[in-house]
PDB file of N, CA and C in Angstrom:
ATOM      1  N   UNK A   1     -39.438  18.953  25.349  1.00  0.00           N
ATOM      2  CA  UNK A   1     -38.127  18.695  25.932  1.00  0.00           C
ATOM      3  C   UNK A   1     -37.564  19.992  26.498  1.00  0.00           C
ATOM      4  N   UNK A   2     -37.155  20.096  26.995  1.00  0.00           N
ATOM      5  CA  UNK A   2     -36.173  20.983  28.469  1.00  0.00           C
ATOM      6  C   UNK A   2     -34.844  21.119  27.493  1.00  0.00           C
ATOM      7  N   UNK A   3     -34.646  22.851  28.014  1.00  0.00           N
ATOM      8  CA  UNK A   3     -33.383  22.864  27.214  1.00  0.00           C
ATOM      9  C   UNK A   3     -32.149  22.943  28.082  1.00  0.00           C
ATOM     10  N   UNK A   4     -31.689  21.873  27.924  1.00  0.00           N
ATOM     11  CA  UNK A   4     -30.219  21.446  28.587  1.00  0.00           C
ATOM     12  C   UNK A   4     -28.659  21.973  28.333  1.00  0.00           C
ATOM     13  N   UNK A   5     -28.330  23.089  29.497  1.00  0.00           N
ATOM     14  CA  UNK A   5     -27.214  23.652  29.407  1.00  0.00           C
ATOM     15  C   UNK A   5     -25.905  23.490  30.005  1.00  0.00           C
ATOM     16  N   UNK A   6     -24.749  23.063  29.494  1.00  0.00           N
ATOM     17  CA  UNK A   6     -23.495  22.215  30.354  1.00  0.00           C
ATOM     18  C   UNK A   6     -22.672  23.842  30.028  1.00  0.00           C
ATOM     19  N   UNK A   7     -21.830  23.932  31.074  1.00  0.00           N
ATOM     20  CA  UNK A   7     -20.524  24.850  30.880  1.00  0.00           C
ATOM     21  C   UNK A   7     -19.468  23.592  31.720  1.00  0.00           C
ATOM     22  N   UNK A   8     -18.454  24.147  30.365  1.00  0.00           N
ATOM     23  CA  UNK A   8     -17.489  22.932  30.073  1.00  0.00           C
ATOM     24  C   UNK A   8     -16.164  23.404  29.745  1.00  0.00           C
ATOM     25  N   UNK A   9     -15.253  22.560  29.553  1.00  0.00           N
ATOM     26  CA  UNK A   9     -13.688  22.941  28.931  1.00  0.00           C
ATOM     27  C   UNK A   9     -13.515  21.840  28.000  1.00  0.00           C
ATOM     28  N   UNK A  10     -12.720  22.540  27.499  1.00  0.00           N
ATOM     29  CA  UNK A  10     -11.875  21.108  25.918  1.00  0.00           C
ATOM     30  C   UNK A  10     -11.004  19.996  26.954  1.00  0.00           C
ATOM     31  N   UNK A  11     -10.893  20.265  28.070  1.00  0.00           N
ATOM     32  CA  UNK A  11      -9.971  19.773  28.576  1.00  0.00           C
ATOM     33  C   UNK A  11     -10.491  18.915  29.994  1.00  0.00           C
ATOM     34  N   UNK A  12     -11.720  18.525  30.093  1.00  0.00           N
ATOM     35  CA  UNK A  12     -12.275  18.019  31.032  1.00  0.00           C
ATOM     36  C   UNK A  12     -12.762  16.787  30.550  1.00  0.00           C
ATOM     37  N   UNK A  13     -12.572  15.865  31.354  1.00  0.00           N
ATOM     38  CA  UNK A  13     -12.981  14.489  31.158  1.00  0.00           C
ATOM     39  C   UNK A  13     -14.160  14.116  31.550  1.00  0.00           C
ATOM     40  N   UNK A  14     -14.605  14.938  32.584  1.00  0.00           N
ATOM     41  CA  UNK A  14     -16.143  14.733  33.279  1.00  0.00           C
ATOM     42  C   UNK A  14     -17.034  15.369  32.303  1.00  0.00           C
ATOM     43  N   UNK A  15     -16.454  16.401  31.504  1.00  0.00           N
ATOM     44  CA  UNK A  15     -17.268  17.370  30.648  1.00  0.00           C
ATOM     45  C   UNK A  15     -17.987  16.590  29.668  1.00  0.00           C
ATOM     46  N   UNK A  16     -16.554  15.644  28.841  1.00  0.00           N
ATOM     47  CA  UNK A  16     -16.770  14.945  27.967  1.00  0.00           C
ATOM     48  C   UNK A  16     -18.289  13.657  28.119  1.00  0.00           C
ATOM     49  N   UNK A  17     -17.540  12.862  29.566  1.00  0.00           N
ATOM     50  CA  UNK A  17     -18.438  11.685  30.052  1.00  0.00           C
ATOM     51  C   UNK A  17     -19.838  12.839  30.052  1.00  0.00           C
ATOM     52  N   UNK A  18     -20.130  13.845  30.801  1.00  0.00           N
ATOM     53  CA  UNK A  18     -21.395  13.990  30.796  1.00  0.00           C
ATOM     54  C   UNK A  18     -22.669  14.507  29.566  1.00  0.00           C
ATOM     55  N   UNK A  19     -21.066  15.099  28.011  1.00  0.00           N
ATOM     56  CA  UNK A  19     -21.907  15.386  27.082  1.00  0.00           C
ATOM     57  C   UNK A  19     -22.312  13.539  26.083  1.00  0.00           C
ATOM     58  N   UNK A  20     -21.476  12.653  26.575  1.00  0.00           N
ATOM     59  CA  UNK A  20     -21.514  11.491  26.206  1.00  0.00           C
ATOM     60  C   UNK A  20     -23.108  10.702  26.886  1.00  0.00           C
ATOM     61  N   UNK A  21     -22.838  10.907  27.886  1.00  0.00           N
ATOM     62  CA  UNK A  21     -24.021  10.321  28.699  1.00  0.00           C
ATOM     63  C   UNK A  21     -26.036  11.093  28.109  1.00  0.00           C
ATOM     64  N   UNK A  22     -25.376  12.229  28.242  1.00  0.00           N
ATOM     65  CA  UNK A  22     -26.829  13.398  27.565  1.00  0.00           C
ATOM     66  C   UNK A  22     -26.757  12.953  25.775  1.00  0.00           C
ATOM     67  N   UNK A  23     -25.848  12.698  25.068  1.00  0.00           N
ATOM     68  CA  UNK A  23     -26.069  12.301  23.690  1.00  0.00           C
ATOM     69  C   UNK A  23     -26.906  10.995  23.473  1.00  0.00           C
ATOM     70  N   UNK A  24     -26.143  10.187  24.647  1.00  0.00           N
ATOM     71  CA  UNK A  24     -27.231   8.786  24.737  1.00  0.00           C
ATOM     72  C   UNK A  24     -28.434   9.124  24.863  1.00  0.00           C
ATOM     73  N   UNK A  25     -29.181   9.881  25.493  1.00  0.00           N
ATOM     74  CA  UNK A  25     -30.047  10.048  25.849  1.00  0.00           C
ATOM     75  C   UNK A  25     -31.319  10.852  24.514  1.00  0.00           C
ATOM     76  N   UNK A  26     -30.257  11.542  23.381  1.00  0.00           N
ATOM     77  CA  UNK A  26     -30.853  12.133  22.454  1.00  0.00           C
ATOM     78  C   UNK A  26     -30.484  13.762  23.150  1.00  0.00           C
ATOM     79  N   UNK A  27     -30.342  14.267  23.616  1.00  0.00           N
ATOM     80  CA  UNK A  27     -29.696  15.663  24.010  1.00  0.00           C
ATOM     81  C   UNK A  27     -28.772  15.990  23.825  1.00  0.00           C
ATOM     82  N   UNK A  28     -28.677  17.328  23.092  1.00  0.00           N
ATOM     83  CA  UNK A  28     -27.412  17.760  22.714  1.00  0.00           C
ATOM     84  C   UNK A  28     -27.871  19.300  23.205  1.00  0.00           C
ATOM     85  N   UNK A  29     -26.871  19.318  24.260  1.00  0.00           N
ATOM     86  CA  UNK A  29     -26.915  20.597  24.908  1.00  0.00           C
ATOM     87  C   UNK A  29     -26.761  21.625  24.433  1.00  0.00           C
ATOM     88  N   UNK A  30     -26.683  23.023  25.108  1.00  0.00           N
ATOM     89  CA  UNK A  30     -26.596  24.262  24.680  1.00  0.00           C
ATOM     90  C   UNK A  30     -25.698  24.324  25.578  1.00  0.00           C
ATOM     91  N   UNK A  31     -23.551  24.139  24.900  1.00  0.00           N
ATOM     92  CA  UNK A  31     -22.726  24.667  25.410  1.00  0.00           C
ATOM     93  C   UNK A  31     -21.895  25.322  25.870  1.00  0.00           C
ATOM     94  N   UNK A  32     -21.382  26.130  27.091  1.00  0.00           N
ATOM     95  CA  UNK A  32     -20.372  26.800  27.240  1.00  0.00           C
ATOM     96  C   UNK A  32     -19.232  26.471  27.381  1.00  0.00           C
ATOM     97  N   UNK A  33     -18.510  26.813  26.530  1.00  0.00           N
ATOM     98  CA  UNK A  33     -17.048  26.885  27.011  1.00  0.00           C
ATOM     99  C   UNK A  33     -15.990  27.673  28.067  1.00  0.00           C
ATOM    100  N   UNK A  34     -16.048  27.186  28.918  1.00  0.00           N
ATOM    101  CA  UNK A  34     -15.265  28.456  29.670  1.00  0.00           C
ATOM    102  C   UNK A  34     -13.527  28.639  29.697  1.00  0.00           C
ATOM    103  N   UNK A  35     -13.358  27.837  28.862  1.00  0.00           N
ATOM    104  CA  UNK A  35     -11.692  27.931  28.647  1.00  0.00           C
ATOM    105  C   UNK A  35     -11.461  29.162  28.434  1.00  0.00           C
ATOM    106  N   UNK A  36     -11.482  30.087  27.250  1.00  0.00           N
ATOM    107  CA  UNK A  36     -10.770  31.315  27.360  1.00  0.00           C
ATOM    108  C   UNK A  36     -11.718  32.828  27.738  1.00  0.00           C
ATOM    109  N   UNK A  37     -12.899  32.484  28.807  1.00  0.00           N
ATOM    110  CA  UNK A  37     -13.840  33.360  28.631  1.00  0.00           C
ATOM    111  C   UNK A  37     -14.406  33.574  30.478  1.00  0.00           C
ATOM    112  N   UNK A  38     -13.316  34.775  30.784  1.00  0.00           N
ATOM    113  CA  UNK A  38     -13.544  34.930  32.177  1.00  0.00           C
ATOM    114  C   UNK A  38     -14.978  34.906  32.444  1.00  0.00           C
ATOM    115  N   UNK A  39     -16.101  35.900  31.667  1.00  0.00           N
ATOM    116  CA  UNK A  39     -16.986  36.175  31.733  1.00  0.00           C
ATOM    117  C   UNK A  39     -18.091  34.784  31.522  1.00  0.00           C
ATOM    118  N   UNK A  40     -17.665  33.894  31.124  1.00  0.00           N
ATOM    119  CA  UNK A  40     -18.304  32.851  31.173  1.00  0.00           C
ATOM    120  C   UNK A  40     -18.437  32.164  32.657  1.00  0.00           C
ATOM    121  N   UNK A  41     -17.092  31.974  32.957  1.00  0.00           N
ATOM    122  CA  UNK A  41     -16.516  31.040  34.224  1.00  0.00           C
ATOM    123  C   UNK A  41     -17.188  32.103  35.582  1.00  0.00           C
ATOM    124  N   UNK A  42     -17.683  33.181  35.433  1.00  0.00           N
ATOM    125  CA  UNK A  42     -17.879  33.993  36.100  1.00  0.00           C
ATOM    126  C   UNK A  42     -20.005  33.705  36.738  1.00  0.00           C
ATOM    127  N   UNK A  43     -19.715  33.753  35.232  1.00  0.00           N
ATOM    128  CA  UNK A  43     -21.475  33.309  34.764  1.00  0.00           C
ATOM    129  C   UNK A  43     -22.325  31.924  35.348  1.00  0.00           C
ATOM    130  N   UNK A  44     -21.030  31.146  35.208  1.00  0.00           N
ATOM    131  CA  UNK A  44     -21.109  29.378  35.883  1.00  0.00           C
ATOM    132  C   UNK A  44     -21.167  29.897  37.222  1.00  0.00           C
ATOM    133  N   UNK A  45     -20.236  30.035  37.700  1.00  0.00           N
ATOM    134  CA  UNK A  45     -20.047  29.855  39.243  1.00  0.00           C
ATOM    135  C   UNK A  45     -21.845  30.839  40.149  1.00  0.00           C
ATOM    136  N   UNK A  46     -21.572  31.782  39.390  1.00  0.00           N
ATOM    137  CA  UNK A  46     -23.090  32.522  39.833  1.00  0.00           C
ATOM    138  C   UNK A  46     -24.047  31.831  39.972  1.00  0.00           C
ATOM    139  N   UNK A  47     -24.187  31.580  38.543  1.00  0.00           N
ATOM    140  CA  UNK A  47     -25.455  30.580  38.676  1.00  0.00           C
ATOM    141  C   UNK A  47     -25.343  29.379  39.541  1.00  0.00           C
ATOM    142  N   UNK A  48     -24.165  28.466  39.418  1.00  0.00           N
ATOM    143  CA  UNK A  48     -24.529  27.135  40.255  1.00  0.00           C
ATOM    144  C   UNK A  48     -23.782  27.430  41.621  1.00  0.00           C
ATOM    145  N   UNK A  49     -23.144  28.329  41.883  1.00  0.00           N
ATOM    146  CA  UNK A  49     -22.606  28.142  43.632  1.00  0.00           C
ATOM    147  C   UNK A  49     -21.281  27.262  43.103  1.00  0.00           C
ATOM    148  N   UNK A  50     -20.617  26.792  42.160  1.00  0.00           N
ATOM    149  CA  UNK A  50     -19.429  26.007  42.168  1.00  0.00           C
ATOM    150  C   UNK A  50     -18.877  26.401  41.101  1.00  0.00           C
ATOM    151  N   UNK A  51     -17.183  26.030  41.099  1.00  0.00           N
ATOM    152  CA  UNK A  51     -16.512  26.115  40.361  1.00  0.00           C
ATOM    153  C   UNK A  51     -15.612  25.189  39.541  1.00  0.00           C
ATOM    154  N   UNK A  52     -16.069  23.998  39.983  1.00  0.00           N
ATOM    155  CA  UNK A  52     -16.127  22.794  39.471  1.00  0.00           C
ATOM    156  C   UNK A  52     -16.192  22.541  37.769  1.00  0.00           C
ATOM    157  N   UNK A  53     -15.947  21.526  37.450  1.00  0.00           N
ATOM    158  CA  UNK A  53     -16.879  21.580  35.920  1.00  0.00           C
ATOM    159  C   UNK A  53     -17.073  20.116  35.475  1.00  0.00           C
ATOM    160  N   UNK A  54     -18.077  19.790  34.577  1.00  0.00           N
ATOM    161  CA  UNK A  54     -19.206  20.829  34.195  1.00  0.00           C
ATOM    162  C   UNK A  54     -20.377  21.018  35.257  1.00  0.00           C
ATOM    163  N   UNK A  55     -21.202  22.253  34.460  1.00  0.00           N
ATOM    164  CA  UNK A  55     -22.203  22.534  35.882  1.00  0.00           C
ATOM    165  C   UNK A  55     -23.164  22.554  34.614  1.00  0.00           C
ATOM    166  N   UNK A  56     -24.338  21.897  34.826  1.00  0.00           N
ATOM    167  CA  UNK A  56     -25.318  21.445  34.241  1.00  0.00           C
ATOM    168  C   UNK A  56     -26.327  21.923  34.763  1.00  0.00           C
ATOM    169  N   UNK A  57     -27.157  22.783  33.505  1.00  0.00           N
ATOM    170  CA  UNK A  57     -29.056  23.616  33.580  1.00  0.00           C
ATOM    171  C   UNK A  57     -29.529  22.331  33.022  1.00  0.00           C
ATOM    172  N   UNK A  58     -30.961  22.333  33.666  1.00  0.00           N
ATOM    173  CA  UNK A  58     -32.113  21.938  32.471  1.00  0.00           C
ATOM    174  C   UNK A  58     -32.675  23.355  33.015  1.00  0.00           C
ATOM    175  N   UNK A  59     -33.366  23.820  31.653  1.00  0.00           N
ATOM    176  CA  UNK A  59     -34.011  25.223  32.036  1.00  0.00           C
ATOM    177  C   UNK A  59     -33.036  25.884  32.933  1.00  0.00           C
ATOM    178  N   UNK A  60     -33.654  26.447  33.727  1.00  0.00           N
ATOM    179  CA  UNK A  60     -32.868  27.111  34.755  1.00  0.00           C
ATOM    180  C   UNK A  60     -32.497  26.910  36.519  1.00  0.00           C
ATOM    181  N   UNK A  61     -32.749  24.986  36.359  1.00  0.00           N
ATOM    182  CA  UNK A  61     -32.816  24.078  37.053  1.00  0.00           C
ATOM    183  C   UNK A  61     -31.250  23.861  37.163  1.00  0.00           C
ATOM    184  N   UNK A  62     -30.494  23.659  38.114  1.00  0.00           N
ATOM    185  CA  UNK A  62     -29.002  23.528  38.236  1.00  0.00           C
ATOM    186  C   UNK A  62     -29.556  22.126  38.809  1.00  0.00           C
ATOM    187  N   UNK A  63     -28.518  20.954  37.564  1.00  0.00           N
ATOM    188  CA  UNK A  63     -27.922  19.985  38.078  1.00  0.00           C
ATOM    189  C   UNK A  63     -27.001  19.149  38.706  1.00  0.00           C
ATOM    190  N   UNK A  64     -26.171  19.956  38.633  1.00  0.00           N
ATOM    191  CA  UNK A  64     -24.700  19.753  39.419  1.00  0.00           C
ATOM    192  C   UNK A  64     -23.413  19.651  38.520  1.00  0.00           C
ATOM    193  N   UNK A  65     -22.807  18.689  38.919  1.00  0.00           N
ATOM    194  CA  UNK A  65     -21.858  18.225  37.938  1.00  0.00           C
ATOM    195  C   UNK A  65     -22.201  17.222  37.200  1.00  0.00           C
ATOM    196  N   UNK A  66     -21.572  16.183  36.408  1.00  0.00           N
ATOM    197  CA  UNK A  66     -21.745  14.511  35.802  1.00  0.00           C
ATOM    198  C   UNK A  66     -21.946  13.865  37.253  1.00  0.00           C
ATOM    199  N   UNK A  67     -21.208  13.611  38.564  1.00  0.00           N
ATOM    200  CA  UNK A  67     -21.380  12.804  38.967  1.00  0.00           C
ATOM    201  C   UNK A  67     -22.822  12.940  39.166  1.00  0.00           C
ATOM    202  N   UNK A  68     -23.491  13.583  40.025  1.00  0.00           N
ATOM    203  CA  UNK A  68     -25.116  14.297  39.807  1.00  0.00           C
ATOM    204  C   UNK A  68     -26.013  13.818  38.783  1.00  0.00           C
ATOM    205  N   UNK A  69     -25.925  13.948  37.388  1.00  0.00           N
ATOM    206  CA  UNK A  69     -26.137  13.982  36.043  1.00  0.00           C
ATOM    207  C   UNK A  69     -26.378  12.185  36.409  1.00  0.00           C
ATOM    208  N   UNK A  70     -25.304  11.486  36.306  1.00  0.00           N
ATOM    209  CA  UNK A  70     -25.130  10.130  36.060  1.00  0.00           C
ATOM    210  C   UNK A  70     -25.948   9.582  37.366  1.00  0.00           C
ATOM    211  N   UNK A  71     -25.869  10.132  38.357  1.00  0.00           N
ATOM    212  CA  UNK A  71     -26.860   9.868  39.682  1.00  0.00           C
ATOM    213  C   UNK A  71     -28.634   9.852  39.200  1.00  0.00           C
ATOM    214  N   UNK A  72     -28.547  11.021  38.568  1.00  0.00           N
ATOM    215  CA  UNK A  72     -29.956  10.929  38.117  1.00  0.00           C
ATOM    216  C   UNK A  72     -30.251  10.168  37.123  1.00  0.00           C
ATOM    217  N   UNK A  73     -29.647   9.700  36.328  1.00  0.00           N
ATOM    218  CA  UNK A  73     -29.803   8.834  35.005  1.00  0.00           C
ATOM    219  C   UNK A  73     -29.717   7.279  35.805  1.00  0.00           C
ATOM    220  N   UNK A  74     -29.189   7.184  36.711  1.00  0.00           N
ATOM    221  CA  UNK A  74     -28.918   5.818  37.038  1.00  0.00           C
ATOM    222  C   UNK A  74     -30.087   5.542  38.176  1.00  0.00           C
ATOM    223  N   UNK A  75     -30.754   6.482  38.643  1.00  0.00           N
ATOM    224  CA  UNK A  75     -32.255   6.365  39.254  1.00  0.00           C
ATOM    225  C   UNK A  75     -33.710   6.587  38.283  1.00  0.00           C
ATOM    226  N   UNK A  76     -33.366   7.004  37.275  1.00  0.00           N
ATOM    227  CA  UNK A  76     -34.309   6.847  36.458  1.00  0.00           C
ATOM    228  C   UNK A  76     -34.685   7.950  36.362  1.00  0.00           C
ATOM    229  N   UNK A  77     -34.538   9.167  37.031  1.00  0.00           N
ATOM    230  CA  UNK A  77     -35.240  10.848  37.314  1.00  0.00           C
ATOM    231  C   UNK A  77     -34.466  11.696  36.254  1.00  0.00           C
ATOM    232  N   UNK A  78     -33.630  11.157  35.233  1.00  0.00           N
ATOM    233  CA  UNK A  78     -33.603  11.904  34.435  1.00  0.00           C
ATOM    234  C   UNK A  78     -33.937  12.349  33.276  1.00  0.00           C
ATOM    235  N   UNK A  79     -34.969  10.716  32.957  1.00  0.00           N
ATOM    236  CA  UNK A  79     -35.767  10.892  32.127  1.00  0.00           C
ATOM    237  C   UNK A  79     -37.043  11.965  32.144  1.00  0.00           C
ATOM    238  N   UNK A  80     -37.339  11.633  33.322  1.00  0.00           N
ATOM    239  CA  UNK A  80     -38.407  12.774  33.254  1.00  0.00           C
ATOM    240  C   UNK A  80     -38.092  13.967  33.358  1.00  0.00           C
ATOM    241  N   UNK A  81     -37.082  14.721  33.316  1.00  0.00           N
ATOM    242  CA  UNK A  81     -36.447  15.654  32.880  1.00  0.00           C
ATOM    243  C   UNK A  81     -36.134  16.154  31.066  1.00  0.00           C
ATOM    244  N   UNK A  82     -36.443  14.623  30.456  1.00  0.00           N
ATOM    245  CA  UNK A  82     -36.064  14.912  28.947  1.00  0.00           C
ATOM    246  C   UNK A  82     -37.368  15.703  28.104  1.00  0.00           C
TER     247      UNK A  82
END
């Protein structure tokens, strides 16, 4: 299995739906929080080009956000990612 990384806030609803959607699945990510941690939010945006949230690794594969996430789960390509 692929290790799956979300950067997230306490305060995001997409954050939530997409650690909800990856739990179904048996994945429990390796999370960031970027609420009080410039250096985090700094770290996200580098890596994925957005500032959006959440921004989702497998490995060092950028998935996008949930809508993305749920795009791939709802075509079937995210299994083979697990």
């Amino acid at each position: 299995m692929h290790q799956f990384t979300i950067y997230s806030s306490d305060y995001c609803g997409y954050c939530r739906m997409a650690k909800q959607l990856l739990a179904r699945r048996g994945v429990v990510p390796q999370e960031f929080k970027v609420d009080d941690s410039p250096a985090l939010r700094a770290e996200m945006i580098e890596r994925s080009g957005r500032r959006s949230l959440p921004q989702i690794f497998v490995g060092d594969r950028h998935i996008g956000g949930f809508d993305d996430l749920a795009e791939l789960d709802r075509n079937g390509q995210l299994e083979s990612l697990l």
